[in-house]
Protein backbone atom coordinates (compact mmCIF):
# COMPACT_ATOMS: atom_id res chain seq x y z
CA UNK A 1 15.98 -29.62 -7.11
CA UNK A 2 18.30 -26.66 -5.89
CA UNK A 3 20.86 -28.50 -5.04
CA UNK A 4 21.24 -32.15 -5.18
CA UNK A 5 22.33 -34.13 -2.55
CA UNK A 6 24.89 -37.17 -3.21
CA UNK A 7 23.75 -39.95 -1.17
CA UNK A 8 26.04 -42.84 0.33
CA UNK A 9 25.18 -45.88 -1.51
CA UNK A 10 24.25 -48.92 0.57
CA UNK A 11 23.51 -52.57 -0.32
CA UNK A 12 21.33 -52.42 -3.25
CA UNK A 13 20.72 -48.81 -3.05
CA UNK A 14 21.08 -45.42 -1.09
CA UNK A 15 21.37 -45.17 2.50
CA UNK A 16 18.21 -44.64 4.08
CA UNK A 17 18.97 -42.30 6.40
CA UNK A 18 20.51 -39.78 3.75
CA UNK A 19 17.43 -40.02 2.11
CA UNK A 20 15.28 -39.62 5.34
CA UNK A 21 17.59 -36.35 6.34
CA UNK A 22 17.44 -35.01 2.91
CA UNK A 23 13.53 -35.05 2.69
CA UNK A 24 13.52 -33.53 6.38
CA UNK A 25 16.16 -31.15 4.42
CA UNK A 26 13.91 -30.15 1.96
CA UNK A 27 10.58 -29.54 4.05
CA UNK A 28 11.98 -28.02 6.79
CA UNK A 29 13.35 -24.93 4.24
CA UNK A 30 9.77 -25.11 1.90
CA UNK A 31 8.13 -25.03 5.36
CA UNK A 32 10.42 -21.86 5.82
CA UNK A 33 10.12 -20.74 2.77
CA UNK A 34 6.13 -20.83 3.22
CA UNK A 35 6.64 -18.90 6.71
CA UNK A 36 8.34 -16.10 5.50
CA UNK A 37 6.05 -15.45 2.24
CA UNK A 38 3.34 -15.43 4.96
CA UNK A 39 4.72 -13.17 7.34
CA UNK A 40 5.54 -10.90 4.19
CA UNK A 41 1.69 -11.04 2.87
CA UNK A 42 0.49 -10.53 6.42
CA UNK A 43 2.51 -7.39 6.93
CA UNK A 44 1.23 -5.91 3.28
CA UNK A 45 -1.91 -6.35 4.40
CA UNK A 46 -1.83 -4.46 7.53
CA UNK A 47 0.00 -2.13 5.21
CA UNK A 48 -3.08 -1.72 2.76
CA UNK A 49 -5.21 -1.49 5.91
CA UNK A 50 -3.49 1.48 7.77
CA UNK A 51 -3.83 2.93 3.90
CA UNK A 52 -7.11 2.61 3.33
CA UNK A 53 -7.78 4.06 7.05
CA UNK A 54 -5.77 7.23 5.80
CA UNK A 55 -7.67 7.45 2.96
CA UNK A 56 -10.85 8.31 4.65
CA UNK A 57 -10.41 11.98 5.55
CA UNK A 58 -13.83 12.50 7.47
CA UNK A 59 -12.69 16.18 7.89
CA UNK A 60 -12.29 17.19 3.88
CA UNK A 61 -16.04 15.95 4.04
CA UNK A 62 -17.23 17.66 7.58
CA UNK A 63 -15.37 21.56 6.28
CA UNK A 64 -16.67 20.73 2.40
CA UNK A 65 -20.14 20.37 4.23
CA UNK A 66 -19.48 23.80 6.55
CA UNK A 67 -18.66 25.48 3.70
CA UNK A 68 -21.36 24.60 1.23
CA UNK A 69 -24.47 25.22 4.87
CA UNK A 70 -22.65 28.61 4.59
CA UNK A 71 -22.74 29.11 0.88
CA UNK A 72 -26.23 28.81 0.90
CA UNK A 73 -27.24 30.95 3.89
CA UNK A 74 -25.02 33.70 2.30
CA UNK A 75 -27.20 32.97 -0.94
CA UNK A 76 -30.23 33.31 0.92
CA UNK A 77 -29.07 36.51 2.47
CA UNK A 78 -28.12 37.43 -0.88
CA UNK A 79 -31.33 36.99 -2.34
CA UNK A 80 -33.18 38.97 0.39
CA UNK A 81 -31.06 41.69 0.18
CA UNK A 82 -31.75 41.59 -3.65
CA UNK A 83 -35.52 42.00 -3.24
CA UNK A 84 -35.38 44.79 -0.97
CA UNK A 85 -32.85 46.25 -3.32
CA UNK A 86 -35.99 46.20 -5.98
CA UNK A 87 -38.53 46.86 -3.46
CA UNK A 88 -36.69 50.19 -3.00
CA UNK A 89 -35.87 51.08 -6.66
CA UNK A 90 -39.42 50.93 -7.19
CA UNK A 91 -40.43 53.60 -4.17
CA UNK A 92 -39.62 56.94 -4.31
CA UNK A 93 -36.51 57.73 -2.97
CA UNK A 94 -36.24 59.81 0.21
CA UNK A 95 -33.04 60.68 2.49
CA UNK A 96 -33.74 57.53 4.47
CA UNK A 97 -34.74 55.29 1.62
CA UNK A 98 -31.48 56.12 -0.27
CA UNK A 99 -29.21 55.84 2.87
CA UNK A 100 -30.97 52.23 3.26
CA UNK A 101 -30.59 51.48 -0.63
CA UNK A 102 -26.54 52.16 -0.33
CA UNK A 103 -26.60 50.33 3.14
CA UNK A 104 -28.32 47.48 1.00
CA UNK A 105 -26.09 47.77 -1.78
CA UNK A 106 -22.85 47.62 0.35
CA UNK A 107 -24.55 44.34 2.54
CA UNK A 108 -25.08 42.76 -1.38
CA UNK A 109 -21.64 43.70 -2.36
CA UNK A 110 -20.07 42.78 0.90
CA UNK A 111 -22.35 39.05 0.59
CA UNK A 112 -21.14 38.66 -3.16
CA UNK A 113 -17.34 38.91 -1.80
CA UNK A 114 -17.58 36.36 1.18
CA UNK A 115 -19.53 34.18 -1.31
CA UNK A 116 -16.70 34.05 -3.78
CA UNK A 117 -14.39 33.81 -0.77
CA UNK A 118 -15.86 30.53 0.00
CA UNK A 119 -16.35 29.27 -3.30
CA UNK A 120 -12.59 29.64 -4.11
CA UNK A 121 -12.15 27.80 -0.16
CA UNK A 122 -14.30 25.11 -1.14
CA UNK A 123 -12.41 24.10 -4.59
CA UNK A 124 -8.86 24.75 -2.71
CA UNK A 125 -10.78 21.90 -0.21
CA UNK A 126 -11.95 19.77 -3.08
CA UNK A 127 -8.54 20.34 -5.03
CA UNK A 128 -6.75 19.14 -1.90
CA UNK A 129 -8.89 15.96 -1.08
CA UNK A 130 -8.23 15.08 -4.90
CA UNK A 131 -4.67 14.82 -4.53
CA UNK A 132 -4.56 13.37 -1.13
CA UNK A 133 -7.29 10.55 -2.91
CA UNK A 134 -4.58 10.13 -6.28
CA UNK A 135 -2.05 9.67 -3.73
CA UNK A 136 -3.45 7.42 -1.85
CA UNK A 137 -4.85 5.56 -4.94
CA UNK A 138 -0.96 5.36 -6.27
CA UNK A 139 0.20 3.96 -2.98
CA UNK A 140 -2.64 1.30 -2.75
CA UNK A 141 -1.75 0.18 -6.47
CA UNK A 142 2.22 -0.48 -5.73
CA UNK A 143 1.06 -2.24 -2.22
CA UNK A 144 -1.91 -4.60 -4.24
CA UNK A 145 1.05 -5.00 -6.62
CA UNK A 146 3.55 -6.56 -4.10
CA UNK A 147 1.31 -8.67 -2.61
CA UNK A 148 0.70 -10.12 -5.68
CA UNK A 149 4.19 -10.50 -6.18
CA UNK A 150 4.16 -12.46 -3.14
CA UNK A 151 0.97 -13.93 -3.67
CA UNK A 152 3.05 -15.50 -7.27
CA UNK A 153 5.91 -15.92 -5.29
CA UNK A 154 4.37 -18.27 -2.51
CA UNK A 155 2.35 -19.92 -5.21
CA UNK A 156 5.50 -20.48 -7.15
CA UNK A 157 7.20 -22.22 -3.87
CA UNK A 158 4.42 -24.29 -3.42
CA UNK A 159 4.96 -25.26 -6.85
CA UNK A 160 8.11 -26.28 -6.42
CA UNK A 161 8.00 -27.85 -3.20
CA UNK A 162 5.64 -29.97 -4.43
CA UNK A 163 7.73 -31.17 -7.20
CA UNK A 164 10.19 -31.68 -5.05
CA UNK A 165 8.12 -34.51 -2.64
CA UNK A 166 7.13 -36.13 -5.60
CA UNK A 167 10.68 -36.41 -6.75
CA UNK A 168 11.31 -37.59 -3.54
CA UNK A 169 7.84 -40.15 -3.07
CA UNK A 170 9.17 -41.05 -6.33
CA UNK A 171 12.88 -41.91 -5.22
CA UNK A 172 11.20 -43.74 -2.09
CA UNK A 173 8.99 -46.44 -4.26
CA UNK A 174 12.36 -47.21 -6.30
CA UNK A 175 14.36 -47.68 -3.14
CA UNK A 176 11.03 -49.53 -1.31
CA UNK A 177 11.50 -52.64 -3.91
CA UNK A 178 15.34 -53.37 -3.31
CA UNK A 179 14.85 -52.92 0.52
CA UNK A 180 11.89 -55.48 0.47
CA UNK A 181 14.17 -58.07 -1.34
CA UNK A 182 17.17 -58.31 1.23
C-alpha cells in the first residue's frame, strides 16, 4: 500500500466507515489508474494504425511497375532494331542502305541511353521506397515498444490493485469477528 491510511479506532476495532472510505479510496484511483493506461494503449494503437497506413506507398509500386512496362518495350525495340542492324550488315551496302544502317545505329544508341535512364530511375525508386520502409519499420518498433510498456505497466497496476483488495478483504474478515461479538 502507497500510502497507509490511519484509521480511528472504535470499540473493539477500526471505525467502519474509515475502512469503507478507504477501500472506495483505493478503487476509485486503481479504477483511474486502469482508465488512463487504457486511453494511453488505445491512442498507440491508432498510432501504429495511421503507421502502418503510411507504410503502404501504392505509388512506389504503380511508377516501379511504369517503369519496368517501359523497360521492356524499350528492350523490345532494342532488339528489333538489333536484327535489322544484322540484317543490313549482311546486304550489300548502298547509299540508302547505309543512310538506314546509321539511322538504325543512332535509334539503338538513342534506345540504349533511355534504357539506362530508366534503369538508374527505377533503383533511385527502389532506393527511396527502402528507406521510407526502414523508416517506417524504426517507427513501428519504438510504438510496439511503448505499448508494451504500457501493456507491463497496466498489468503491473492490476497487480497491485489486486494486492491491495486482498489486503483489504483481508482487514475486513479480522474486523467481521469483533463486530459480530458486540
Amino acid at each position: 500500500m502507497a500510502a497507509f491510511q490511519n484509521f480511528r479506532s472504535a470499540l473493539n476495532g477500526f471505525n467502519r466507515e474509515d475502512v469503507v472510505h478507504y477501500i472506495e479510496f483505493v478503487n476509485n484511483k486503481h479504477s483511474a489508474q486502469v482508465n488512463q493506461l487504457n486511453t494511453e494503449i488505445q491512442s498507440l494503437r491508432a498510432e501504429l494504425d495511421t503507421l502502418h497506413d503510411q507504410t503502404a506507398t501504392p505509388d512506389l509500386a504503380s511508377q516501379l511497375e511504369e517503369v519496368q512496362a517501359i523497360n521492356a518495350a524499350l528492350e523490345k525495340e532494342l532488339a528489333q532494331l538489333r536484327e535489322q542492324l544484322e540484317q543490313a550488315q549482311n546486304r550489300p551496302k548502298t547509299d540508302n542502305e547505309l543512310e538506314a544502317y546509321r539511322r538504325a545505329e543512332r535509334a539503338e544508341r538513342i534506345a540504349n541511353e533511355r534504357v539506362t535512364q530508366l534503369y538508374d530511375q527505377a533503383n533511385g525508386v527502389l532506393a527511396d521506397a527502402t528507406v521510407r520502409t526502414d523508416e517506417a519499420a524504426a517507427r513501428i518498433s519504438k510504438v510496439a515498444d511503448s505499448i508494451a510498456a504500457q501493456l507491463s505497466e497496466l498489468q503491473a497496476a492490476l497487480a497491485s490493485g489486486k494486492n491491495t483488495l486482498k489486503d483489504t478483504a483481508a482487514a475486513m474478515y479480522a474486523i467481521h469477528p469483533i463486530a459480530t461479538q458486540e
